[in-house]
Each structure stands twice: as C-alpha cells, then as structure tokens.
C-alpha atoms as a PDB file:
ATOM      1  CA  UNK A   1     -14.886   1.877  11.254  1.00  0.00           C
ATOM      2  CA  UNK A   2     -12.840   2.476  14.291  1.00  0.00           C
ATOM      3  CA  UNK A   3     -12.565   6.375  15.425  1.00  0.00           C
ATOM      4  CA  UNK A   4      -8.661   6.689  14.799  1.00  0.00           C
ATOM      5  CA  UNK A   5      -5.997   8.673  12.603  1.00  0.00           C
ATOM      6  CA  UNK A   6      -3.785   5.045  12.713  1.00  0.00           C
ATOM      7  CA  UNK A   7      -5.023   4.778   8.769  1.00  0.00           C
ATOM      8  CA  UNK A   8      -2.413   3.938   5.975  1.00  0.00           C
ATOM      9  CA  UNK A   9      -3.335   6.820   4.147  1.00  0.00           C
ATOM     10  CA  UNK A  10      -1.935   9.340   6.965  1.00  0.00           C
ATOM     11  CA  UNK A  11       1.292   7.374   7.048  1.00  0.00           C
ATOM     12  CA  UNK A  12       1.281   7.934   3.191  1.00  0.00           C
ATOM     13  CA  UNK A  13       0.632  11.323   3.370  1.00  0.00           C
ATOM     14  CA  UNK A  14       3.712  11.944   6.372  1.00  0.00           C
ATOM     15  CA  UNK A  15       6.055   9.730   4.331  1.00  0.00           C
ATOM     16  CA  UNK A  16       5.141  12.311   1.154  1.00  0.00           C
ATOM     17  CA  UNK A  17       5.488  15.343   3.880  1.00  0.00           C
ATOM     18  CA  UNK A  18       8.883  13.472   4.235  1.00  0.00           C
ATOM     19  CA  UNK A  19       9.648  13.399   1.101  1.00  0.00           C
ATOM     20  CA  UNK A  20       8.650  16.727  -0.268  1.00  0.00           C
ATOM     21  CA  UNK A  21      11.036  18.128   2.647  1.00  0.00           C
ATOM     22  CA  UNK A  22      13.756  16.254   1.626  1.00  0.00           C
ATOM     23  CA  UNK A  23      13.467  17.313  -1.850  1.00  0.00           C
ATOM     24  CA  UNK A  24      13.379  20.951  -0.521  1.00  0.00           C
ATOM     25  CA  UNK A  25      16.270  20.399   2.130  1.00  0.00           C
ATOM     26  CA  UNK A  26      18.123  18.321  -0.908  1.00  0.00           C
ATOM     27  CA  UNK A  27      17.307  20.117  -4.370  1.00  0.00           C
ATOM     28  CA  UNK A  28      18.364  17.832  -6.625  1.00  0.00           C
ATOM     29  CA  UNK A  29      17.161  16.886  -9.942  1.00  0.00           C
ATOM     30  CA  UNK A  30      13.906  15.498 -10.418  1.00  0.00           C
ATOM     31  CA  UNK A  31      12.296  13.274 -12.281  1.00  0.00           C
ATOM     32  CA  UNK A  32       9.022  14.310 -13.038  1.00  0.00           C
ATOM     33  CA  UNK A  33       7.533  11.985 -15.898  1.00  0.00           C
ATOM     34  CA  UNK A  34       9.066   9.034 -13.885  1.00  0.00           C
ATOM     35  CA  UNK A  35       7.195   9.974 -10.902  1.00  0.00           C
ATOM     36  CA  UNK A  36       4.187  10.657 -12.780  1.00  0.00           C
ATOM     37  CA  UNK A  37       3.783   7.572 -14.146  1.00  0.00           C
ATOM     38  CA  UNK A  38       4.599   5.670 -10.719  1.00  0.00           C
ATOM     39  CA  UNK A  39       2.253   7.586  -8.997  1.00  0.00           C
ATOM     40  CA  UNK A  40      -0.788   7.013 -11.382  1.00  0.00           C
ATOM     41  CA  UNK A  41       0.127   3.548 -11.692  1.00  0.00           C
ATOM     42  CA  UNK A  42      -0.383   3.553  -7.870  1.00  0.00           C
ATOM     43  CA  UNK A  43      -3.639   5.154  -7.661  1.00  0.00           C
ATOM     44  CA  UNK A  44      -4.695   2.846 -10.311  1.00  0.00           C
ATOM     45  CA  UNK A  45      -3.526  -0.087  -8.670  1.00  0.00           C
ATOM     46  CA  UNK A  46      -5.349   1.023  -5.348  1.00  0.00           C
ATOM     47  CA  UNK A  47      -8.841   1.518  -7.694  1.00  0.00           C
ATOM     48  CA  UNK A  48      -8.338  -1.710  -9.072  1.00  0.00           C
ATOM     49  CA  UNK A  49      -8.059  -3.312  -6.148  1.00  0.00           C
ATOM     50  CA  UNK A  50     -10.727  -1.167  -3.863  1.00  0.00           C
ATOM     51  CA  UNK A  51     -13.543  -2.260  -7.031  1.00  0.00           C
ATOM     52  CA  UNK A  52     -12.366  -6.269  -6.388  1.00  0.00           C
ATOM     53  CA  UNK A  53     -13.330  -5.780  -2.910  1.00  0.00           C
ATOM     54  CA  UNK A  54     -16.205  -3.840  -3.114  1.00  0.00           C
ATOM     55  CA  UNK A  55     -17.520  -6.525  -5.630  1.00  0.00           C
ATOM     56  CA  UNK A  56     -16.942  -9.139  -3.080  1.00  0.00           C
ATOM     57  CA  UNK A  57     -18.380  -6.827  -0.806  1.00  0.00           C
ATOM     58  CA  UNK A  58     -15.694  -7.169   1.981  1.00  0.00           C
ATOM     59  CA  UNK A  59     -14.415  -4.276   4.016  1.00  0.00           C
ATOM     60  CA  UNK A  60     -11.579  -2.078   3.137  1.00  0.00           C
ATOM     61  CA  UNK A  61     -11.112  -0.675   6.114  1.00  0.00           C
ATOM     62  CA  UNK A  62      -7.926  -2.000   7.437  1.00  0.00           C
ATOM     63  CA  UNK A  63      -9.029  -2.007  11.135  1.00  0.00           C
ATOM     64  CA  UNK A  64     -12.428  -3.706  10.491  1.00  0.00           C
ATOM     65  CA  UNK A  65     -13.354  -7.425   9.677  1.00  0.00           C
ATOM     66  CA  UNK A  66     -13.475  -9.354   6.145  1.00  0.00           C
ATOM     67  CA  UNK A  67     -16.691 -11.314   4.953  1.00  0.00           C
ATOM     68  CA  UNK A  68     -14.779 -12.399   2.141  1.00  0.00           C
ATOM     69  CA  UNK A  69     -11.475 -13.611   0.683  1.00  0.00           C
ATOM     70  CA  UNK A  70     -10.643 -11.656  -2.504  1.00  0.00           C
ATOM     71  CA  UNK A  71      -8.085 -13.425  -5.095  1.00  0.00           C
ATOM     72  CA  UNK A  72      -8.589 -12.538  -8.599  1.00  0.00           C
ATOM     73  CA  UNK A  73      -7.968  -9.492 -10.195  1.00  0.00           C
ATOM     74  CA  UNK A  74      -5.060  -7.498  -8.543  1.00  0.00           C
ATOM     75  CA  UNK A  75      -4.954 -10.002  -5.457  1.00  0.00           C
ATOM     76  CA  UNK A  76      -3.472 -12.585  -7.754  1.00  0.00           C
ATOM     77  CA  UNK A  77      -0.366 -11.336  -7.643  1.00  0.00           C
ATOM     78  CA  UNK A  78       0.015  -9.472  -4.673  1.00  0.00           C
ATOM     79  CA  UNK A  79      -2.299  -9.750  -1.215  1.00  0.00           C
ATOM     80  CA  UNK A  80      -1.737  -6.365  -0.502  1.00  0.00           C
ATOM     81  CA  UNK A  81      -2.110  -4.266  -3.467  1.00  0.00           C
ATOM     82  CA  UNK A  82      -3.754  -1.137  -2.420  1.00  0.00           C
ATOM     83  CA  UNK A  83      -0.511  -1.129  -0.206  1.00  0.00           C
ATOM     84  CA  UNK A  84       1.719  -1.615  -3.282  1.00  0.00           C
ATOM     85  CA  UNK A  85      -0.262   1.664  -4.614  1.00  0.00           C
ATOM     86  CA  UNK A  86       0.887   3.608  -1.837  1.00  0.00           C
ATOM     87  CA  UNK A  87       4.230   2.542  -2.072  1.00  0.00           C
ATOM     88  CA  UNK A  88       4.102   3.295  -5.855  1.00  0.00           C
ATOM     89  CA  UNK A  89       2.597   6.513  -4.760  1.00  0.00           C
ATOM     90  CA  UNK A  90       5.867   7.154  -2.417  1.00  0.00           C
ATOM     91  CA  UNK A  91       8.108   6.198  -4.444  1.00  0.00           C
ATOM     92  CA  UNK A  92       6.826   7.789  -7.587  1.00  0.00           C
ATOM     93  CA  UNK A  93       6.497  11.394  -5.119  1.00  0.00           C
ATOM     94  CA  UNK A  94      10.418  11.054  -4.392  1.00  0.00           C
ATOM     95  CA  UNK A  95      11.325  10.951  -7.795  1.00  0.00           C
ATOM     96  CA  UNK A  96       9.312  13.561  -8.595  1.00  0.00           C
ATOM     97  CA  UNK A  97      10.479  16.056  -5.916  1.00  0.00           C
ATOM     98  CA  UNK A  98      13.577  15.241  -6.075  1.00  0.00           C
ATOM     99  CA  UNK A  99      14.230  13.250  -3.356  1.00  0.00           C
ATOM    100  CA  UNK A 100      15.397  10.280  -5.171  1.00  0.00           C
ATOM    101  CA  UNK A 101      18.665   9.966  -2.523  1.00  0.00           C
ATOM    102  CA  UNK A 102      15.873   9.219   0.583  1.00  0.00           C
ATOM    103  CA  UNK A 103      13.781   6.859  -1.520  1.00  0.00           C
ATOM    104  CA  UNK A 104      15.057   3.403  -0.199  1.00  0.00           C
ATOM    105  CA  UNK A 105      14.690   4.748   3.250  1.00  0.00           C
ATOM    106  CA  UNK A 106      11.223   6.289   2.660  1.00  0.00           C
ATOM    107  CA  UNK A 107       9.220   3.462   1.196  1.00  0.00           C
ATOM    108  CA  UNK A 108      11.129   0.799   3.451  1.00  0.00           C
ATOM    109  CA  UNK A 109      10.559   2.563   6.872  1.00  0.00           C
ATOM    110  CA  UNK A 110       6.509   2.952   4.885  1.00  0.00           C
ATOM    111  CA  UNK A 111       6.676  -0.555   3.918  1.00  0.00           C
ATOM    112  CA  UNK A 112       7.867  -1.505   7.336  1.00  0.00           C
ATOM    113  CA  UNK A 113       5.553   0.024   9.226  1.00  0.00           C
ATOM    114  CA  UNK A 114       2.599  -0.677   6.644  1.00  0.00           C
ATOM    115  CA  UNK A 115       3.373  -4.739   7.454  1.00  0.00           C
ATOM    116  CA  UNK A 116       3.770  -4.261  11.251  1.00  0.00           C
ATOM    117  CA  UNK A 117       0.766  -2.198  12.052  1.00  0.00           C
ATOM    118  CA  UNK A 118      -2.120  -3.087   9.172  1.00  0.00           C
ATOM    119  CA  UNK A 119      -1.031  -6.141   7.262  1.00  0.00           C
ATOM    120  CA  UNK A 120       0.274  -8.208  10.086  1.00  0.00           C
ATOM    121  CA  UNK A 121      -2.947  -8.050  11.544  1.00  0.00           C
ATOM    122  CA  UNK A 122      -5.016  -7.871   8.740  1.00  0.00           C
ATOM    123  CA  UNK A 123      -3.557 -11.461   7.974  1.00  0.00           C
ATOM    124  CA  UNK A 124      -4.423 -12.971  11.334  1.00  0.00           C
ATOM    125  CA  UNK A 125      -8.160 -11.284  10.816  1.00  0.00           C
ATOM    126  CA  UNK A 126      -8.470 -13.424   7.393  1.00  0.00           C
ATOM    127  CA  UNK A 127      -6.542 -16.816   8.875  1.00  0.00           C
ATOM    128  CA  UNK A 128      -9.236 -17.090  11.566  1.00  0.00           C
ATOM    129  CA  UNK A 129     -12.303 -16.328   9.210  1.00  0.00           C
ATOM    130  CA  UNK A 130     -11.038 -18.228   6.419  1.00  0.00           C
ATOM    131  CA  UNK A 131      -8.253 -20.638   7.496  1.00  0.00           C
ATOM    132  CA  UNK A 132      -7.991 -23.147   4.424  1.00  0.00           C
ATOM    133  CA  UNK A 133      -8.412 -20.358   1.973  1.00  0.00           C
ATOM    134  CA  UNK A 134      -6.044 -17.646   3.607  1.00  0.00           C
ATOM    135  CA  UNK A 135      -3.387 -20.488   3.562  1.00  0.00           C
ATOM    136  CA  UNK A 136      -3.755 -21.408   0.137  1.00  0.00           C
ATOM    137  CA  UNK A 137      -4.158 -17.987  -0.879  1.00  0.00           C
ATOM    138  CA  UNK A 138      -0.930 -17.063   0.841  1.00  0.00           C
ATOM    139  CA  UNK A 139       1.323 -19.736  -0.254  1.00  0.00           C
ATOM    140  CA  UNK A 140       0.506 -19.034  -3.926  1.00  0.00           C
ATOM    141  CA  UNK A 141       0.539 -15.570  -3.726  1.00  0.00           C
ATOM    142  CA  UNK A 142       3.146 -12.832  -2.148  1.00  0.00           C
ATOM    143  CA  UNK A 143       2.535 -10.620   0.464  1.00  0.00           C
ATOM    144  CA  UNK A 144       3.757  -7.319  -1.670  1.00  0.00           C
ATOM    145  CA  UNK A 145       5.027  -8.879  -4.989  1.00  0.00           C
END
C-alpha cells in the first residue's frame, strides 16, 4: 500500500463535506428514508464486492497490483462496484441533507474524478496482467452499470 491520502474514500468523504455544506448553505427539504436506503445499499454493495475480492484474494487497494480477475458476484454487472457504493453513498447523503439541487454535480464531478484517477489506471493494471480476460471481461460487462 502506497503512503498517500489520493484514496477514493477521502474523495468520498470531501464530496459528503460538499454536500452536507450545501445542504446547510441550501436548507431545503430532505429526504431522509430515500437517502437511507441509498446509502446502505452502497455500503452493502461495497461489502459485497470487498468479500468477492478477498475470496479471490486480489488486492483492494486501488494503487496496488491484482493477482486475480474477479467476475462473479457484484463484478457481473458492474467492474467497479465498490465505486458504484460510493456513488450510492453520495448520492444517497445529498438526499438526505438536503442537497438534492447539487446532486448531479456532486456524484458526476465524484464519478469523474473516480474514473480519471483510480479506474483508468486500475484498468490498464488488469489489461497487462490479464489481457484476454480483462477484454472479455470488459466487453460483457460495464464499467459503472
């Protein structure tokens, strides 16, 4: 694991900071059984997907190199679903404080910067260690959903 705060999970948590400001600067009405839901549907999205990889005991540290090519279980339908999770997570945190108006420009500035710094070169990490597999795996299966 590389010594840096350039994690997905800090972007997460400055996007929320983002959002919970917005809901503050914005008070509008919320929608807290909406968000709820979205956001435990995220973490549980992200577990699902952290057990698949630990089972096929391949990193997920987003920064460090894959032993193995995960495809069943959550990976099915999306490659990046502890990703999805956050932006479930996001999205799900607008709604609930209020800061449904910023949503769209949260979670696709998050989703943005998710692809260009972490899955972008997550993807060229798997295409050189598995190159028939990756491409399979990615022409059957979306890169978010």
């Amino acid at each position: 694991m590389r010594l840096t705060a350039d994690y997905p999970p800090v972007w997460l948590a400055g996007s929320l900071g983002l959002a919970w400001m917005a809901g503050r600067i914005l008070p509008l009405s919320s929608w807290p059984v909406t968000g709820t839901i979205l956001c435990i549907a995220g973490f549980a999205m992200m577990a699902w997907a952290a057990i698949f990889m630990l089972r096929h005991r391949t990193t997920v540290d987003p920064h460090g190199n894959p032993t193995a090519l995960v495809t069943t279980g959550p990976f099915h339908w999306s490659r990046n679903p502890i990703y999805l999770g956050d932006a479930l997570i996001l999205t799900g945190a607008c709604l609930w404080f209020g800061a449904w108006p910023v949503t769209p420009f949260l979670v696709l500035g998050f989703v943005y910067i998710i692809t260009t710094r972490f899955i972008r070169p997550e993807e060229t990490r798997l295409e050189t260690a598995f190159p028939a597999q990756f491409a399979a795996f990615s022409t059957r299966t979306r890169r978010w959903i």
